[in-house]
C-alpha atoms as a PDB file:
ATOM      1  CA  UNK A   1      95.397  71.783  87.214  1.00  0.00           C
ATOM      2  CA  UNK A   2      98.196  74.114  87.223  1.00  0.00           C
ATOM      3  CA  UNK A   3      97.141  76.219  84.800  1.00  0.00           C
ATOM      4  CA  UNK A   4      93.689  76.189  86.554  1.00  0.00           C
ATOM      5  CA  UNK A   5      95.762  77.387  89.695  1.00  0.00           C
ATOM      6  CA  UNK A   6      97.515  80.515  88.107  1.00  0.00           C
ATOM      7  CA  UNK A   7      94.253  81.583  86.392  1.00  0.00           C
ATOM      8  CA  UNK A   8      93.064  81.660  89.825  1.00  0.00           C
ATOM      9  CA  UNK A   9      95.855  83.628  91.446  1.00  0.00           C
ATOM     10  CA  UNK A  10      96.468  85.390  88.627  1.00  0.00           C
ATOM     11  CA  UNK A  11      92.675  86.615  88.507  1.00  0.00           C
ATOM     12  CA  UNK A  12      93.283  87.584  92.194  1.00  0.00           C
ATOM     13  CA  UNK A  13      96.336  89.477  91.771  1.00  0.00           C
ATOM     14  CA  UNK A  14      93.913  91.396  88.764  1.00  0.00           C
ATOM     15  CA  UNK A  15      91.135  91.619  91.727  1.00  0.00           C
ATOM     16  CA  UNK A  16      93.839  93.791  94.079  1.00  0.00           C
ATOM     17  CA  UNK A  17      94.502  96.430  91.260  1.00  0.00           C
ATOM     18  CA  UNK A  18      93.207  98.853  90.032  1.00  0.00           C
ATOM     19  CA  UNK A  19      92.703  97.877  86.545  1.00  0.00           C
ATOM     20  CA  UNK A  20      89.197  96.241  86.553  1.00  0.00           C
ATOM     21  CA  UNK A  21      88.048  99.324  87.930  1.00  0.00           C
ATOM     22  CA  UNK A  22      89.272 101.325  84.927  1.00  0.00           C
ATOM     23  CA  UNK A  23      87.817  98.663  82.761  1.00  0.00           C
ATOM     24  CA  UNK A  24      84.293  98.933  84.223  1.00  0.00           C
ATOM     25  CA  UNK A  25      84.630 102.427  84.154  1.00  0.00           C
ATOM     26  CA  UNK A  26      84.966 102.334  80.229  1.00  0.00           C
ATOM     27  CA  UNK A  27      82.253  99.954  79.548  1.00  0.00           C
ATOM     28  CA  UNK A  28      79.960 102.060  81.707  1.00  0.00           C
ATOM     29  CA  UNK A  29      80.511 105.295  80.192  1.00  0.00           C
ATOM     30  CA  UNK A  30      80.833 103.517  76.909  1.00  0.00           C
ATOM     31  CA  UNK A  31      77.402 102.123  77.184  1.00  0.00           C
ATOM     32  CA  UNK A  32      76.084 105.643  77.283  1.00  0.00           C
ATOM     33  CA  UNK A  33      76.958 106.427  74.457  1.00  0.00           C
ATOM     34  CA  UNK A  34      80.498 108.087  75.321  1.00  0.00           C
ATOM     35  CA  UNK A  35      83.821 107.557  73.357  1.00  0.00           C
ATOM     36  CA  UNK A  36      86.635 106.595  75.893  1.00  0.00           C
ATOM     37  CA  UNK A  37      90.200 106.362  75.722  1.00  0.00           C
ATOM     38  CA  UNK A  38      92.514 104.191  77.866  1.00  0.00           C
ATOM     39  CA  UNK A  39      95.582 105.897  79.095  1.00  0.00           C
ATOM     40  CA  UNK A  40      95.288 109.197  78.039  1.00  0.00           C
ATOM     41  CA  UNK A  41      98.868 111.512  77.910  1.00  0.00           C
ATOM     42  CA  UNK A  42      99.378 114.650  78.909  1.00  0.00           C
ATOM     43  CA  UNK A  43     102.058 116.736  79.891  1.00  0.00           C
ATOM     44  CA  UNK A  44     102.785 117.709  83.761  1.00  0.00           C
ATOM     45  CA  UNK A  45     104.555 121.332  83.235  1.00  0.00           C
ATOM     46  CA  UNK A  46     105.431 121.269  87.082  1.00  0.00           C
ATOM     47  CA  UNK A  47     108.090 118.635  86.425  1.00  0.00           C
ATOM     48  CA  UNK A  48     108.418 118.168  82.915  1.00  0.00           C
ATOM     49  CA  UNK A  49     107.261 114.733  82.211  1.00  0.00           C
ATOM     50  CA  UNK A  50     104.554 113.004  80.451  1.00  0.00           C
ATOM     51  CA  UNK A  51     101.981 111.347  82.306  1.00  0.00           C
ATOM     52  CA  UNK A  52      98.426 109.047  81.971  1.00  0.00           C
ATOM     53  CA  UNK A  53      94.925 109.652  83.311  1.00  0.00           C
ATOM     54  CA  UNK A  54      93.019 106.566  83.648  1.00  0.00           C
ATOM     55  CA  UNK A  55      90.305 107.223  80.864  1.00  0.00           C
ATOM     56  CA  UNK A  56      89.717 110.466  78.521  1.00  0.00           C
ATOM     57  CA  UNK A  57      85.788 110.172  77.524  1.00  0.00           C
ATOM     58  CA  UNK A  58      83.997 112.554  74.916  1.00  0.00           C
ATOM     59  CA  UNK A  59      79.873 112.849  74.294  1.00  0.00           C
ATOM     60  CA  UNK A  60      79.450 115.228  71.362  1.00  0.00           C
ATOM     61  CA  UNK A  61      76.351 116.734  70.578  1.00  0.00           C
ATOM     62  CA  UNK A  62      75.327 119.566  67.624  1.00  0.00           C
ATOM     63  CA  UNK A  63      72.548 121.569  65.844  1.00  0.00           C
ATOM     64  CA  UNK A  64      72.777 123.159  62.306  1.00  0.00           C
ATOM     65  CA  UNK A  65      76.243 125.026  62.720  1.00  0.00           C
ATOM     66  CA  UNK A  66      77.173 124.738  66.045  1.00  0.00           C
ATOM     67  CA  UNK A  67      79.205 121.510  68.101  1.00  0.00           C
ATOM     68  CA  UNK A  68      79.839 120.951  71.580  1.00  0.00           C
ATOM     69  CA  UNK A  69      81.911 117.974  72.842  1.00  0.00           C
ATOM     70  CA  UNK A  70      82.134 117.156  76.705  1.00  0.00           C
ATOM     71  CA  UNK A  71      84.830 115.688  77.717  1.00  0.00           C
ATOM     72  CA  UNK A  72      85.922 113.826  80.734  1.00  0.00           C
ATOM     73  CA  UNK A  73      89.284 112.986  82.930  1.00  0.00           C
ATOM     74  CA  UNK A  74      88.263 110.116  84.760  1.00  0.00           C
ATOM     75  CA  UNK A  75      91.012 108.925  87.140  1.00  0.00           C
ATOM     76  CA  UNK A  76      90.402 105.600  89.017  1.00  0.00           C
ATOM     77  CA  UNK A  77      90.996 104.317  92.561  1.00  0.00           C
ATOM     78  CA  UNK A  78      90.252 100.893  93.422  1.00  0.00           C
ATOM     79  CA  UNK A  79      90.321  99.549  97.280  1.00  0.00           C
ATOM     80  CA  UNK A  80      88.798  97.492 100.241  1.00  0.00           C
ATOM     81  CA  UNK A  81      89.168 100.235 102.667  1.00  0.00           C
ATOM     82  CA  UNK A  82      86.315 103.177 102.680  1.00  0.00           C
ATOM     83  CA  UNK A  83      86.654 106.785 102.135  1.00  0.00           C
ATOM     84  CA  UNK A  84      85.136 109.138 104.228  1.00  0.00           C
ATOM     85  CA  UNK A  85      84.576 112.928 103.010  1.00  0.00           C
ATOM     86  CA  UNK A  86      84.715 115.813 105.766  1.00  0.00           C
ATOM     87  CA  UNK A  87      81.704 117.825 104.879  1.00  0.00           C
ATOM     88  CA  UNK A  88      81.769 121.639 105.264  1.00  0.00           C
ATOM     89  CA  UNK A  89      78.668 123.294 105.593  1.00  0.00           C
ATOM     90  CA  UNK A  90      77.881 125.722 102.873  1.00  0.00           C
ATOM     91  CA  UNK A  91      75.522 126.910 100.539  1.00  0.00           C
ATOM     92  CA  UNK A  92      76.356 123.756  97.798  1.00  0.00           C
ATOM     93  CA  UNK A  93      75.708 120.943 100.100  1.00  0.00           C
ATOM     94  CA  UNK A  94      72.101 120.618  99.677  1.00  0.00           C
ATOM     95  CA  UNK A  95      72.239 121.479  96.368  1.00  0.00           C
ATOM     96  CA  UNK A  96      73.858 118.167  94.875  1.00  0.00           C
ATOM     97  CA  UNK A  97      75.144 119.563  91.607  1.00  0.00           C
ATOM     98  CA  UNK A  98      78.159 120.832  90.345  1.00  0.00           C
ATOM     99  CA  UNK A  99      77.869 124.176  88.939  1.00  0.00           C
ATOM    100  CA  UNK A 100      80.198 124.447  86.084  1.00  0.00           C
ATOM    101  CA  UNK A 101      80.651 128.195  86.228  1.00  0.00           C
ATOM    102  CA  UNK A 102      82.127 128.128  89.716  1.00  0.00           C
ATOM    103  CA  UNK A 103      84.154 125.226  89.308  1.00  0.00           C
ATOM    104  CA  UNK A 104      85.067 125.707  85.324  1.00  0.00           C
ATOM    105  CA  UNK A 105      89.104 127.405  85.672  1.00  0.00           C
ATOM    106  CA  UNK A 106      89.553 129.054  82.925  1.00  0.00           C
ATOM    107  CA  UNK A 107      90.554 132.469  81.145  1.00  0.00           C
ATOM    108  CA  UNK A 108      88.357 131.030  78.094  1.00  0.00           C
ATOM    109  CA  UNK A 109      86.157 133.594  77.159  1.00  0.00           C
ATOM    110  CA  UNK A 110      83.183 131.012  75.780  1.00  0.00           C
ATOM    111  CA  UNK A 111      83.228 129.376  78.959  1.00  0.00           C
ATOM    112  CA  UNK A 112      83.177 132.513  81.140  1.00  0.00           C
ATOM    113  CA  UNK A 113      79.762 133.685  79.231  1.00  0.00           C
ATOM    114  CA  UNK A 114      78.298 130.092  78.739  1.00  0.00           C
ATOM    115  CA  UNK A 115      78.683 128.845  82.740  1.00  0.00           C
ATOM    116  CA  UNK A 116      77.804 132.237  84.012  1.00  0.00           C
ATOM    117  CA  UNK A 117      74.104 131.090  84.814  1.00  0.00           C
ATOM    118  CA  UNK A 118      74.105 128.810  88.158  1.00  0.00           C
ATOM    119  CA  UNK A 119      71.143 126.793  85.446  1.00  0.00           C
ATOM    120  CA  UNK A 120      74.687 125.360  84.182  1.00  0.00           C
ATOM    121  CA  UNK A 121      75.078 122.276  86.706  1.00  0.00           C
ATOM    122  CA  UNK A 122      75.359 118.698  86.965  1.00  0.00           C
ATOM    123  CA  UNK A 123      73.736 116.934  88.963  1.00  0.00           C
ATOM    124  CA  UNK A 124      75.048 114.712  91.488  1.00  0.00           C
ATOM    125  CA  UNK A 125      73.752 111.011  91.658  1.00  0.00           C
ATOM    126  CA  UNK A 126      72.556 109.642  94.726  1.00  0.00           C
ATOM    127  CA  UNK A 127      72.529 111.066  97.987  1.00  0.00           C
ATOM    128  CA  UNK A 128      76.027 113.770  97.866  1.00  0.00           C
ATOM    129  CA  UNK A 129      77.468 116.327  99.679  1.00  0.00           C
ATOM    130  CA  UNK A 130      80.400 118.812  99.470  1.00  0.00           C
ATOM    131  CA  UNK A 131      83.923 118.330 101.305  1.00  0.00           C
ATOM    132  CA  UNK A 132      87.100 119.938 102.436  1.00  0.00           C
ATOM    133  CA  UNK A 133      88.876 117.010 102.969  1.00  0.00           C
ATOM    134  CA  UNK A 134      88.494 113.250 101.509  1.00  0.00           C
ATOM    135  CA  UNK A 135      90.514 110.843 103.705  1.00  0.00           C
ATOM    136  CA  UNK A 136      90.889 106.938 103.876  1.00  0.00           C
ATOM    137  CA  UNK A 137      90.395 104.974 106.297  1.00  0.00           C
ATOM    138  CA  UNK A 138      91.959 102.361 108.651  1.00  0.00           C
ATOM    139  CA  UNK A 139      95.023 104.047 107.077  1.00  0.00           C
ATOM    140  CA  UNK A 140      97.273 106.991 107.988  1.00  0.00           C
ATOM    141  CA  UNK A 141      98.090 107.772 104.776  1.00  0.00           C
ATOM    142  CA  UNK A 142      96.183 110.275 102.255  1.00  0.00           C
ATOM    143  CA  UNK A 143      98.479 109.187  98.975  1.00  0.00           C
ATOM    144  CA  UNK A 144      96.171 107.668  97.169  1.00  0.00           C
ATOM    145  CA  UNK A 145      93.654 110.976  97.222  1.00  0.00           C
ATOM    146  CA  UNK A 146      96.327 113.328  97.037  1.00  0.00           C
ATOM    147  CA  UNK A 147      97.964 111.134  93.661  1.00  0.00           C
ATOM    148  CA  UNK A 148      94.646 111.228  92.362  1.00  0.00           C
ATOM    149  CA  UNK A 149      93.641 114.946  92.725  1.00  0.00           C
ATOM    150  CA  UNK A 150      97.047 115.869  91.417  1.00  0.00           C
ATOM    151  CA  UNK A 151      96.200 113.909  88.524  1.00  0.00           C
ATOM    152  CA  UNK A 152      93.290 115.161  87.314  1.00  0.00           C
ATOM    153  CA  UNK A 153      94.345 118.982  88.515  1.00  0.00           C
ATOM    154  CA  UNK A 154      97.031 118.442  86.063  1.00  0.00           C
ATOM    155  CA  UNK A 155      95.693 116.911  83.614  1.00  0.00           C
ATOM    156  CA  UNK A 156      92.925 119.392  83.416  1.00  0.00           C
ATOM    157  CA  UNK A 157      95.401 122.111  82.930  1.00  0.00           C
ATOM    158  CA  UNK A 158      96.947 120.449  80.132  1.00  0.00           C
ATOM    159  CA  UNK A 159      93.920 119.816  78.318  1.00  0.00           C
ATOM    160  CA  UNK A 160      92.590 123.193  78.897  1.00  0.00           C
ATOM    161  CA  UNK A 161      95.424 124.707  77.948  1.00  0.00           C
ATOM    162  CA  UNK A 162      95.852 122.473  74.674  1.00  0.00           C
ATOM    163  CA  UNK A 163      92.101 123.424  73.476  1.00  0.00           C
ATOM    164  CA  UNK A 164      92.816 127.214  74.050  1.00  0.00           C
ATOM    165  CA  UNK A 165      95.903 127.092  71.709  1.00  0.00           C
ATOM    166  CA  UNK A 166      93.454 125.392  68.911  1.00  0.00           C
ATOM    167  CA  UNK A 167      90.785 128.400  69.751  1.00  0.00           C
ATOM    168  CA  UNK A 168      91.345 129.672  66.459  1.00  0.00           C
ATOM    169  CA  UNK A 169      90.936 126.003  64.476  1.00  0.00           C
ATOM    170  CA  UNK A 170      87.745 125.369  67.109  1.00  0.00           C
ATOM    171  CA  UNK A 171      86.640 129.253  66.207  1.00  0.00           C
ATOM    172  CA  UNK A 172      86.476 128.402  62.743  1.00  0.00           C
ATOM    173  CA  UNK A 173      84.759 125.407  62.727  1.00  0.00           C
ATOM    174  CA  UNK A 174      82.215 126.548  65.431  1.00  0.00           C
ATOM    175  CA  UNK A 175      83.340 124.159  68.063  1.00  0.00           C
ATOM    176  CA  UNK A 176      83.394 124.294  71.596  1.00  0.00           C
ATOM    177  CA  UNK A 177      85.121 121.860  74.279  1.00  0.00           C
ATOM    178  CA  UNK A 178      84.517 121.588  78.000  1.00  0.00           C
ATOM    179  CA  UNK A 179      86.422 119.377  80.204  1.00  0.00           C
ATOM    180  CA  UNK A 180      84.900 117.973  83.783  1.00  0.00           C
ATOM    181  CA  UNK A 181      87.721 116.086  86.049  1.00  0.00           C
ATOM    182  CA  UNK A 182      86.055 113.382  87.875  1.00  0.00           C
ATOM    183  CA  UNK A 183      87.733 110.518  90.225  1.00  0.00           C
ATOM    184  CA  UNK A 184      85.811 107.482  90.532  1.00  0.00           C
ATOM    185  CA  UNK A 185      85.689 105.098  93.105  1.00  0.00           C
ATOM    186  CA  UNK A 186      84.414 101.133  93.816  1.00  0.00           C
ATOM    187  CA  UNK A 187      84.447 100.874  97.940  1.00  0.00           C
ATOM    188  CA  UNK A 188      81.588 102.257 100.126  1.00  0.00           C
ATOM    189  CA  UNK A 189      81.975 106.137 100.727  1.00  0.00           C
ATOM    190  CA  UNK A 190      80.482 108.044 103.816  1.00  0.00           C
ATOM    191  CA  UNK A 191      80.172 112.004 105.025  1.00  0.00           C
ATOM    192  CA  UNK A 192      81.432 112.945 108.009  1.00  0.00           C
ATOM    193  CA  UNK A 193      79.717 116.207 109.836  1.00  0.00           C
ATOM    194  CA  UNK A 194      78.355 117.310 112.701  1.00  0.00           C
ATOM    195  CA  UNK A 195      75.225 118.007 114.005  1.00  0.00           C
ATOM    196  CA  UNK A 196      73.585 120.968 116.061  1.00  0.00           C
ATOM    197  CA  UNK A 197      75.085 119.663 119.110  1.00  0.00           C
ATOM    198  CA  UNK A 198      78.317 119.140 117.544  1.00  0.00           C
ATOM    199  CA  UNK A 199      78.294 115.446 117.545  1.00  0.00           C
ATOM    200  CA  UNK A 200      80.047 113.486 114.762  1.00  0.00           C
ATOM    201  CA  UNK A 201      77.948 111.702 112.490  1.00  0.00           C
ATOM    202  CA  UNK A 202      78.576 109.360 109.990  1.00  0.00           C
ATOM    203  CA  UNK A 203      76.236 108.905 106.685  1.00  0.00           C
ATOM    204  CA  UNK A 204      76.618 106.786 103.360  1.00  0.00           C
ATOM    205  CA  UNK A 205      76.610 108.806  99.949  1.00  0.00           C
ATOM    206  CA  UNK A 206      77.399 107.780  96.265  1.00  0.00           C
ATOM    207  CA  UNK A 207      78.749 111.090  95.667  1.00  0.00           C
ATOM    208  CA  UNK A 208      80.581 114.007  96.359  1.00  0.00           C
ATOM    209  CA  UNK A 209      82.104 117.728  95.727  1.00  0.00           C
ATOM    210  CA  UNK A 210      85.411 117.408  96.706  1.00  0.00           C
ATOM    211  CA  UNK A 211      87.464 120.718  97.157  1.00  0.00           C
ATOM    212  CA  UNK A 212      90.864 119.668  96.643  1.00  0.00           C
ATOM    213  CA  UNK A 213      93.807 122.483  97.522  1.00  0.00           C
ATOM    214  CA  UNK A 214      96.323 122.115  94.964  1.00  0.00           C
ATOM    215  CA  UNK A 215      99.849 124.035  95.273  1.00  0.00           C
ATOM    216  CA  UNK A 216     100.144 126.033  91.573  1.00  0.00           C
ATOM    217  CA  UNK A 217     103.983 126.861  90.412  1.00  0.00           C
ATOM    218  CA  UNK A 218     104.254 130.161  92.401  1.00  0.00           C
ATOM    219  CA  UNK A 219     103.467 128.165  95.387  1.00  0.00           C
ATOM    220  CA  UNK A 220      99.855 129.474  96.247  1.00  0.00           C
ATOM    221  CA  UNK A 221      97.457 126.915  96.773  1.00  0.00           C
ATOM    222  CA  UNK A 222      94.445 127.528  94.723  1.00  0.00           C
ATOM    223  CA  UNK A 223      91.692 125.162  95.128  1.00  0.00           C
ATOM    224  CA  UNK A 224      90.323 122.811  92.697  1.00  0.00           C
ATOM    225  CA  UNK A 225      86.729 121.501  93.080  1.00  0.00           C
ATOM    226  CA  UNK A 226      85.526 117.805  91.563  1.00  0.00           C
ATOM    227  CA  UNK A 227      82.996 115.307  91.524  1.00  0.00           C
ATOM    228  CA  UNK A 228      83.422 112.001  93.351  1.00  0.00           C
ATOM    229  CA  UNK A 229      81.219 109.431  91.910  1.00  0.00           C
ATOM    230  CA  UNK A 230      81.273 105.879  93.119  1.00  0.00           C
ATOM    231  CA  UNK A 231      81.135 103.577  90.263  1.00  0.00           C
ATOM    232  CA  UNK A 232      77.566 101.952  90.636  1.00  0.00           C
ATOM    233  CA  UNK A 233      76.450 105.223  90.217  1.00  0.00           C
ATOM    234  CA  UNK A 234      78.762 106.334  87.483  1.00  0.00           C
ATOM    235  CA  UNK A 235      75.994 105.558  84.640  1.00  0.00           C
ATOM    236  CA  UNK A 236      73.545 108.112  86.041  1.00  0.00           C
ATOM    237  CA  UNK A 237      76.423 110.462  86.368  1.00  0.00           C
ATOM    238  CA  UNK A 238      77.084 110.567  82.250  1.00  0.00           C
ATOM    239  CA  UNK A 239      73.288 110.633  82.019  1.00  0.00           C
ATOM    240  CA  UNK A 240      73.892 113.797  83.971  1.00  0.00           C
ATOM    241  CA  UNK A 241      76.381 114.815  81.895  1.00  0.00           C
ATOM    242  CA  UNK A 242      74.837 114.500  78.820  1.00  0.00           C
ATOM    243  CA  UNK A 243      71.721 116.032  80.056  1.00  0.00           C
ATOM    244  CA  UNK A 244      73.765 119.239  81.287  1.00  0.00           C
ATOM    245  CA  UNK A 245      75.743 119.146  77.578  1.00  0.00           C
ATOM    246  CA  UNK A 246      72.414 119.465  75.593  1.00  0.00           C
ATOM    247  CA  UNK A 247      71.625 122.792  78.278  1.00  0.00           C
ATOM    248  CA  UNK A 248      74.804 124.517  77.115  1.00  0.00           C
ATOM    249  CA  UNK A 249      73.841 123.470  73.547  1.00  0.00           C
ATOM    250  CA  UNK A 250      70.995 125.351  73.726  1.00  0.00           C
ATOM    251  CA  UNK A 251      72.355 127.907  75.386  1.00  0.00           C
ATOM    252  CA  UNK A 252      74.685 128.097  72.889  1.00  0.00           C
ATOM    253  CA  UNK A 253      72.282 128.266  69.929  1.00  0.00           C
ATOM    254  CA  UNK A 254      69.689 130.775  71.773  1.00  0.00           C
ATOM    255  CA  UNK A 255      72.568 133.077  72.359  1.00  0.00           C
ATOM    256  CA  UNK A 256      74.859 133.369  69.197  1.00  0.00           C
ATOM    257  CA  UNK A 257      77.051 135.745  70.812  1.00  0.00           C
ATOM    258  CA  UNK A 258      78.416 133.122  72.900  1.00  0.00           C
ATOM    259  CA  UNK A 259      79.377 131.181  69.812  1.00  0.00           C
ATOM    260  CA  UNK A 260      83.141 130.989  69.931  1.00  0.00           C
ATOM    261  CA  UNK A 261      83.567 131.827  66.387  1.00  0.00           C
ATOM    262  CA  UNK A 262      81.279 135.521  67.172  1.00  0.00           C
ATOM    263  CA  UNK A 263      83.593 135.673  69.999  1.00  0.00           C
ATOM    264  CA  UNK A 264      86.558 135.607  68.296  1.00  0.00           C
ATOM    265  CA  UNK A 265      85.024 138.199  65.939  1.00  0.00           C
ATOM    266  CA  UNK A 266      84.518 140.386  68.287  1.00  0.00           C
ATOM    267  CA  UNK A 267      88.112 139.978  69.848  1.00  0.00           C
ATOM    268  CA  UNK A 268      88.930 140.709  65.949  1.00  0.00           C
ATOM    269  CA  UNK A 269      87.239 143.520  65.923  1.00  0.00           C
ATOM    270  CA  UNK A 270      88.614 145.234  69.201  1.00  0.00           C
ATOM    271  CA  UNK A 271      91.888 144.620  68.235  1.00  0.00           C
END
């Protein structure tokens, strides 16, 4: 009986963290096909210290020569309470994708060419929108958004800035690596707007764009866009994903100058 007892609290306890969320998080992306990591390190450069992102998933996909590998930062955040997303009207939020070339930031020549086409999306599952703001409610705290859009902001960073440094290694083998940050979510999630008489109205969604202003070491804050997906939804996300992957594949192989190993040719060459 007491053992029966402490399973049960002990089970509870489990409930109130956020570590069954990560875990369903894995098995969903994992069932897609996706290799996922637990606990991922990488380095925060703004205070020197090594750090974890929830999950670190790859899909990788090839044909004849050429590899791509997607890769995503999943960061988790488990609670009871809702989150409500301030929408800002513009020309994204009846799109429902998110367009890697405007949200992709990085100096990386590949990615520059291959995301220049607005064709080079994801889309969004369920019914989305795009927001300035992401806030929690029946609290008066925002720590738990701001933690986690710090997290993947600087995880991203490190990542990118980690394949870059192997562009030579990736050059030679033909391989290209993109990265999408992505914070998932298990309570209900709603948009917040206003209408044409400037009424506030509230609307469930299983997704969203979340631009997320993030202070860089010289103090400007430089924004930093990425998808919220709640996690019933989270399979038809990577379904996304992978559709979008096998795009830039074939971008890739219709256009062999945006190869990374003709790039690097080239940048040979000019030098």
């Amino acid at each position: 009986m007491k053992d029966e007892n402490m399973k049960e609290r002990i089970l509870k306890w489990i409930e109130e963290t956020g570590y069954p969320l990560e875990m369903r998080s894995e098995k969903v992306i994992s069932n897609q096909g996706f290799r996922a990591w637990n606990s991922m390190q990488y380095k925060d450069d703004e205070l020197s210290k090594i750090r974890e992102i929830d999950l670190y998933a790859t899909y990788s996909l090839s044909h004849e020569e050429v590899s791509l590998d997607i890769a995503l930062l999943i960061e988790c955040k488990s609670s009871k309470k809702p989150f409500i997303q301030l929408a800002n009207r513009n020309k994204h939020e009846l799109d429902g994708c998110f367009h890697l070339g405007e949200n992709y930031y990085t100096d990386n020549a590949v990615c520059s060419s291959l995301f220049a086409s607005r064709t080079r999306k994801i889309e969004l599952p369920g019914n989305s929108c795009s927001s300035f703001k992401m806030i929690q409610g029946f609290t008066n705290t925002d720590e738990t958004i701001y933690k986690a859009g710090n997290t993947l902001t600087k995880s991203f960073r490190h990542f990118v800035q980690e394949s870059d440094e192997l562009s030579n290694d990736f050059a030679r083998d033909n391989f290209h690596l993109i990265y999408v940050p992505v914070l998932v979510i298990d309570s209900p999630m709603f948009k917040l707007s206003l209408d044409h008489e400037n009424a506030t109205q509230l609307e469930e969604i299983q997704s969203s764009l979340l631009s997320f202003g993030f202070a860089s070491q010289d103090d400007i804050s430089t924004p930093f866009t990425f998808p919220v997906i709640h996690i019933d939804h989270l399979a038809e996300f990577a379904l996304n994903v992978i559709k979008s992957g096998n795009s830039l594949l074939e971008g890739l192989v219709l256009n062999p100058k945006l190869q990374l190993k003709n790039i690097v040719k080239t940048k040979s060459k000019q030098g």
